[in-house]
Protein backbone atom coordinates (compact mmCIF):
# COMPACT_ATOMS: atom_id res chain seq x y z
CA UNK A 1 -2.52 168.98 93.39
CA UNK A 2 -1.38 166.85 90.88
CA UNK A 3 2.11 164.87 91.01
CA UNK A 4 4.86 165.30 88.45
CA UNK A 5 4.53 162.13 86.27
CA UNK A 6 8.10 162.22 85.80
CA UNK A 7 8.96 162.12 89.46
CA UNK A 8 7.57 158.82 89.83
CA UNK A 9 10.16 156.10 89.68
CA UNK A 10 12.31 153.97 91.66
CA UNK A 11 14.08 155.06 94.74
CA UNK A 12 16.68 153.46 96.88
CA UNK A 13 16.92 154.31 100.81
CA UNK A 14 19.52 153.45 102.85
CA UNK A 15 18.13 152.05 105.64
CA UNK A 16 20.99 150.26 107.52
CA UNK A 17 23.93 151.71 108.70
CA UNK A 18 23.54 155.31 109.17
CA UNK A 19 25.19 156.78 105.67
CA UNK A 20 28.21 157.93 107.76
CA UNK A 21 29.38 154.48 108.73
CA UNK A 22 31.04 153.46 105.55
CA UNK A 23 32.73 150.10 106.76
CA UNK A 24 31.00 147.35 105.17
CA UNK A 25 31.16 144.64 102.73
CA UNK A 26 28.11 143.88 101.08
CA UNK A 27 24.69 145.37 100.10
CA UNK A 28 21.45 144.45 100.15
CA UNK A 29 18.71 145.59 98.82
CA UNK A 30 14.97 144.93 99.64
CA UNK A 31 12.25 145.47 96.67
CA UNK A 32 9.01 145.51 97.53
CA UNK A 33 5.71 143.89 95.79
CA UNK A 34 2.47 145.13 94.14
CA UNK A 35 0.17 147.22 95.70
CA UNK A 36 2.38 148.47 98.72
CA UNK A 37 5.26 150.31 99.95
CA UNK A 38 8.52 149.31 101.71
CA UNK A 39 7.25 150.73 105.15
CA UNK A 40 4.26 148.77 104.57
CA UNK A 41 6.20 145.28 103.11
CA UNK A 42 9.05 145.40 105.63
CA UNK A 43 7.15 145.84 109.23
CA UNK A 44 5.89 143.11 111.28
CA UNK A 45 2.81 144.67 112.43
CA UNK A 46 0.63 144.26 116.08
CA UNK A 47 -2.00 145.69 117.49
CA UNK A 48 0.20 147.79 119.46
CA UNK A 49 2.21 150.49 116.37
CA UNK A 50 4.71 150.97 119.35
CA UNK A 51 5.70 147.70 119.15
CA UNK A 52 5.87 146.98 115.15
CA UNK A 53 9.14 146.10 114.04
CA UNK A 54 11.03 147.31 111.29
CA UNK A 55 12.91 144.22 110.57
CA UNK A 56 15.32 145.38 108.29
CA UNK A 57 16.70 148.30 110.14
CA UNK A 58 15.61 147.10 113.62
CA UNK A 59 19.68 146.01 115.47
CA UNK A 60 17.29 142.85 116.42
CA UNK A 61 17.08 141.86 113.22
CA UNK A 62 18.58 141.44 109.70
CA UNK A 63 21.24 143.64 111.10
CA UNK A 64 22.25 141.50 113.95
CA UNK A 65 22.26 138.62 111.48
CA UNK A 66 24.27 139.83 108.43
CA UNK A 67 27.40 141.80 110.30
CA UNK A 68 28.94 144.62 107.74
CA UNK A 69 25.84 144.92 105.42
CA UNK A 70 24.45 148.11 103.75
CA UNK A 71 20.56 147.63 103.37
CA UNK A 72 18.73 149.99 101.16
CA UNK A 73 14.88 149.68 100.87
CA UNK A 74 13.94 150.22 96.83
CA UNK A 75 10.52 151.97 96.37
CA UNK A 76 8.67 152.18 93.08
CA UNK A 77 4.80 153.44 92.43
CA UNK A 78 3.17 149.73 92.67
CA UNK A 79 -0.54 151.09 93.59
CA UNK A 80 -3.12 149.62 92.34
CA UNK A 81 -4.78 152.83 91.36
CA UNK A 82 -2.45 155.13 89.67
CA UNK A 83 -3.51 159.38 89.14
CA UNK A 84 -5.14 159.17 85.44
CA UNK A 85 -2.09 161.54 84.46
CA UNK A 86 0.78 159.18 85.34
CA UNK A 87 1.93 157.59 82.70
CA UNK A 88 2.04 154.20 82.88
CA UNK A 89 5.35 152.02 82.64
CA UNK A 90 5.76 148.57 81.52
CA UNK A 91 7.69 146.09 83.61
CA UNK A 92 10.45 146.57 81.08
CA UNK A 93 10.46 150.29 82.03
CA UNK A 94 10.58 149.31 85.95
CA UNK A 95 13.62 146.67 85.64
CA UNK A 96 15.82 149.92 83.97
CA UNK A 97 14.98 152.41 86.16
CA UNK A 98 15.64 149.36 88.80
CA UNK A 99 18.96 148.96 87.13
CA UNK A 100 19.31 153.20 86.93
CA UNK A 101 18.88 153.19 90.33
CA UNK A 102 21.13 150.32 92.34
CA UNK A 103 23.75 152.11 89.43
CA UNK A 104 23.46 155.36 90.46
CA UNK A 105 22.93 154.38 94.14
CA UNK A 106 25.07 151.94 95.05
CA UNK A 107 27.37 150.76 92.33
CA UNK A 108 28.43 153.85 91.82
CA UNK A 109 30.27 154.08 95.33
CA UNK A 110 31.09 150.38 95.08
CA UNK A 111 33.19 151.45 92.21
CA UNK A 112 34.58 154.40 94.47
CA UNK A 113 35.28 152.19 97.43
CA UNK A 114 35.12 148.64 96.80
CA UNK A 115 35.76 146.60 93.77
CA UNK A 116 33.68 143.77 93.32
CA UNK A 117 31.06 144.77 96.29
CA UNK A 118 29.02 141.75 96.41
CA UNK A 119 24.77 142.42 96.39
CA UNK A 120 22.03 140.67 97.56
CA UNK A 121 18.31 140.93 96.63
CA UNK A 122 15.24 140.62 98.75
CA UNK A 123 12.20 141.05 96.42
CA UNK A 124 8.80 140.25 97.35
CA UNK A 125 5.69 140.01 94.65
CA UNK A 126 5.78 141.54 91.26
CA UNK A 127 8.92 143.39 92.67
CA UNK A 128 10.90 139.69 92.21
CA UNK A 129 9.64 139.93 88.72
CA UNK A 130 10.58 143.56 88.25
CA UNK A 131 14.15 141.97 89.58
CA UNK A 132 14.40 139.34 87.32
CA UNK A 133 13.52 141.13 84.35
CA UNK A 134 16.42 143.63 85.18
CA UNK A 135 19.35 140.81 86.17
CA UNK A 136 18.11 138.94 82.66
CA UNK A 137 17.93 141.84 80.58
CA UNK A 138 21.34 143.32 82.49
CA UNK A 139 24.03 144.29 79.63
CA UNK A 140 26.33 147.17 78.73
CA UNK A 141 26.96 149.80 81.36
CA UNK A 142 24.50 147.46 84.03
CA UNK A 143 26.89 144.26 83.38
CA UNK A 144 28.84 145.42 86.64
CA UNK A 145 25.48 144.58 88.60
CA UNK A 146 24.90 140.77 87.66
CA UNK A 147 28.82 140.13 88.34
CA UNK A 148 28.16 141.71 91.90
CA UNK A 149 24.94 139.73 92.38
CA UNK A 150 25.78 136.65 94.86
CA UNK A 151 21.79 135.68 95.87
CA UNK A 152 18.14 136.69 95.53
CA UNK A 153 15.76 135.71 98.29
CA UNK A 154 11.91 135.67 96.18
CA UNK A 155 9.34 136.33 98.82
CA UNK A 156 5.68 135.05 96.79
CA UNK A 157 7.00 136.26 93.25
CA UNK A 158 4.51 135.12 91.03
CA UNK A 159 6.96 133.12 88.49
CA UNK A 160 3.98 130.71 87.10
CA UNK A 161 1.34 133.28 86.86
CA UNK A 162 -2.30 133.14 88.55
CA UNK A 163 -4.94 131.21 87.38
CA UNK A 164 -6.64 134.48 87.85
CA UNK A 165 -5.28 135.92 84.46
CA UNK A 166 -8.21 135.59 82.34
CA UNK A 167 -10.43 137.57 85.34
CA UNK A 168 -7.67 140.01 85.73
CA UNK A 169 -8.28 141.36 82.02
CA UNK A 170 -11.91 141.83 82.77
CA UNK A 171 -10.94 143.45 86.30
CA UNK A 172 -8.60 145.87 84.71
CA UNK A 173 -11.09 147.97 82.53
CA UNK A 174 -13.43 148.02 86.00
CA UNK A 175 -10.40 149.98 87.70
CA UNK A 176 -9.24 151.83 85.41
CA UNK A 177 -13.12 152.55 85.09
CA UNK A 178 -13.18 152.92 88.90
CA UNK A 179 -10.30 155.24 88.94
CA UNK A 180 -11.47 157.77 86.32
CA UNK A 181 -14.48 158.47 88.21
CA UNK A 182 -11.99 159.10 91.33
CA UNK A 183 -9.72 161.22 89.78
CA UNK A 184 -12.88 163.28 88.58
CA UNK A 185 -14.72 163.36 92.54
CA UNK A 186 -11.17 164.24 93.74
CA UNK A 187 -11.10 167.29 91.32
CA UNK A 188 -14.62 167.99 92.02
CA UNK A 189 -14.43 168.05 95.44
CA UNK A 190 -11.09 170.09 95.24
CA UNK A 191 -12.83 172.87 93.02
């Protein structure tokens, strides 16, 4: 079955307190990189699943470290290999819907609760660009967020590039290639 193109965007998930405990001052929010997912980004991982760690929910962790913090978890389709029928968004398109959501999500009960809610960024990979394209390009009905922004923590954002770029172009028509002829086995195999 195919996935609604349209229902692929960016999410925010509270993942620290429960929703129900509404007593605290500042929010953070975690963005994850290319190529992965926020279960996937935020776990330390061992051999043993039963003991991975889910650092920033775990009461060990970033919780036990930052007092009266909401932390949401912001999840946006970064694989590698998208369904031929998505359509594909530019990093433009990811910073709004980035800005959409931490608006709908979490300014939007700052402005019922707390004025001047203070936020804080975690963003790993391309998801530090996707962040700073957003706070740059931030204007109008999103101005609210950059004056609530107090610090961004870049995990291996990729500010100067790769050396990689020229290799990259070539790479790109091989997946896209690549992911053509999976779309088609998957229907095949489906039929």
């Amino acid at each position: 079955m195919t996935q609604d193109p349209t229902r692929r965007g960016v999410r925010l998930c509270q993942v620290n307190p429960d929703k129900n405990e509404a007593d605290t001052d500042i929010d953070i929010i975690a963005i994850h990189g290319f190529d992965t997912k926020s279960q996937d980004t935020w776990t330390w991982r061992v051999s043993n699943p039963r003991n991975s760690v889910k650092w920033l929910a775990d009461p060990r962790m970033l919780p036990s470290e930052v007092g009266a913090a909401r932390i949401f978890t912001c999840d946006w389709p970064a694989e590698v290999l998208q369904p031929s029928d998505l359509i594909q968004k530019t990093i433009e398109e990811y910073a709004l819907l980035l800005l959409d959501g931490i608006q709908r999500e979490v300014l939007v009960e700052n402005a019922a609760g707390r004025e001047g809610r203070p936020v804080l960024f975690i963003a790993s990979c391309l998801g530090g660009i996707i962040l700073a394209k957003a706070l740059v390009d931030t204007g109008g009905e999103y101005q609210s967020l950059r004056k609530a922004t107090r610090g961004i923590v870049f995990l291996a954002t990729p500010f100067r590039g790769t050396s990689f770029k020229d290799v990259a172009a070539w790479a790109e028509l091989g997946l896209k290639a690549w992911a053509s002829v999976s779309d088609l086995l998957t229907g095949w195999a489906a039929s």
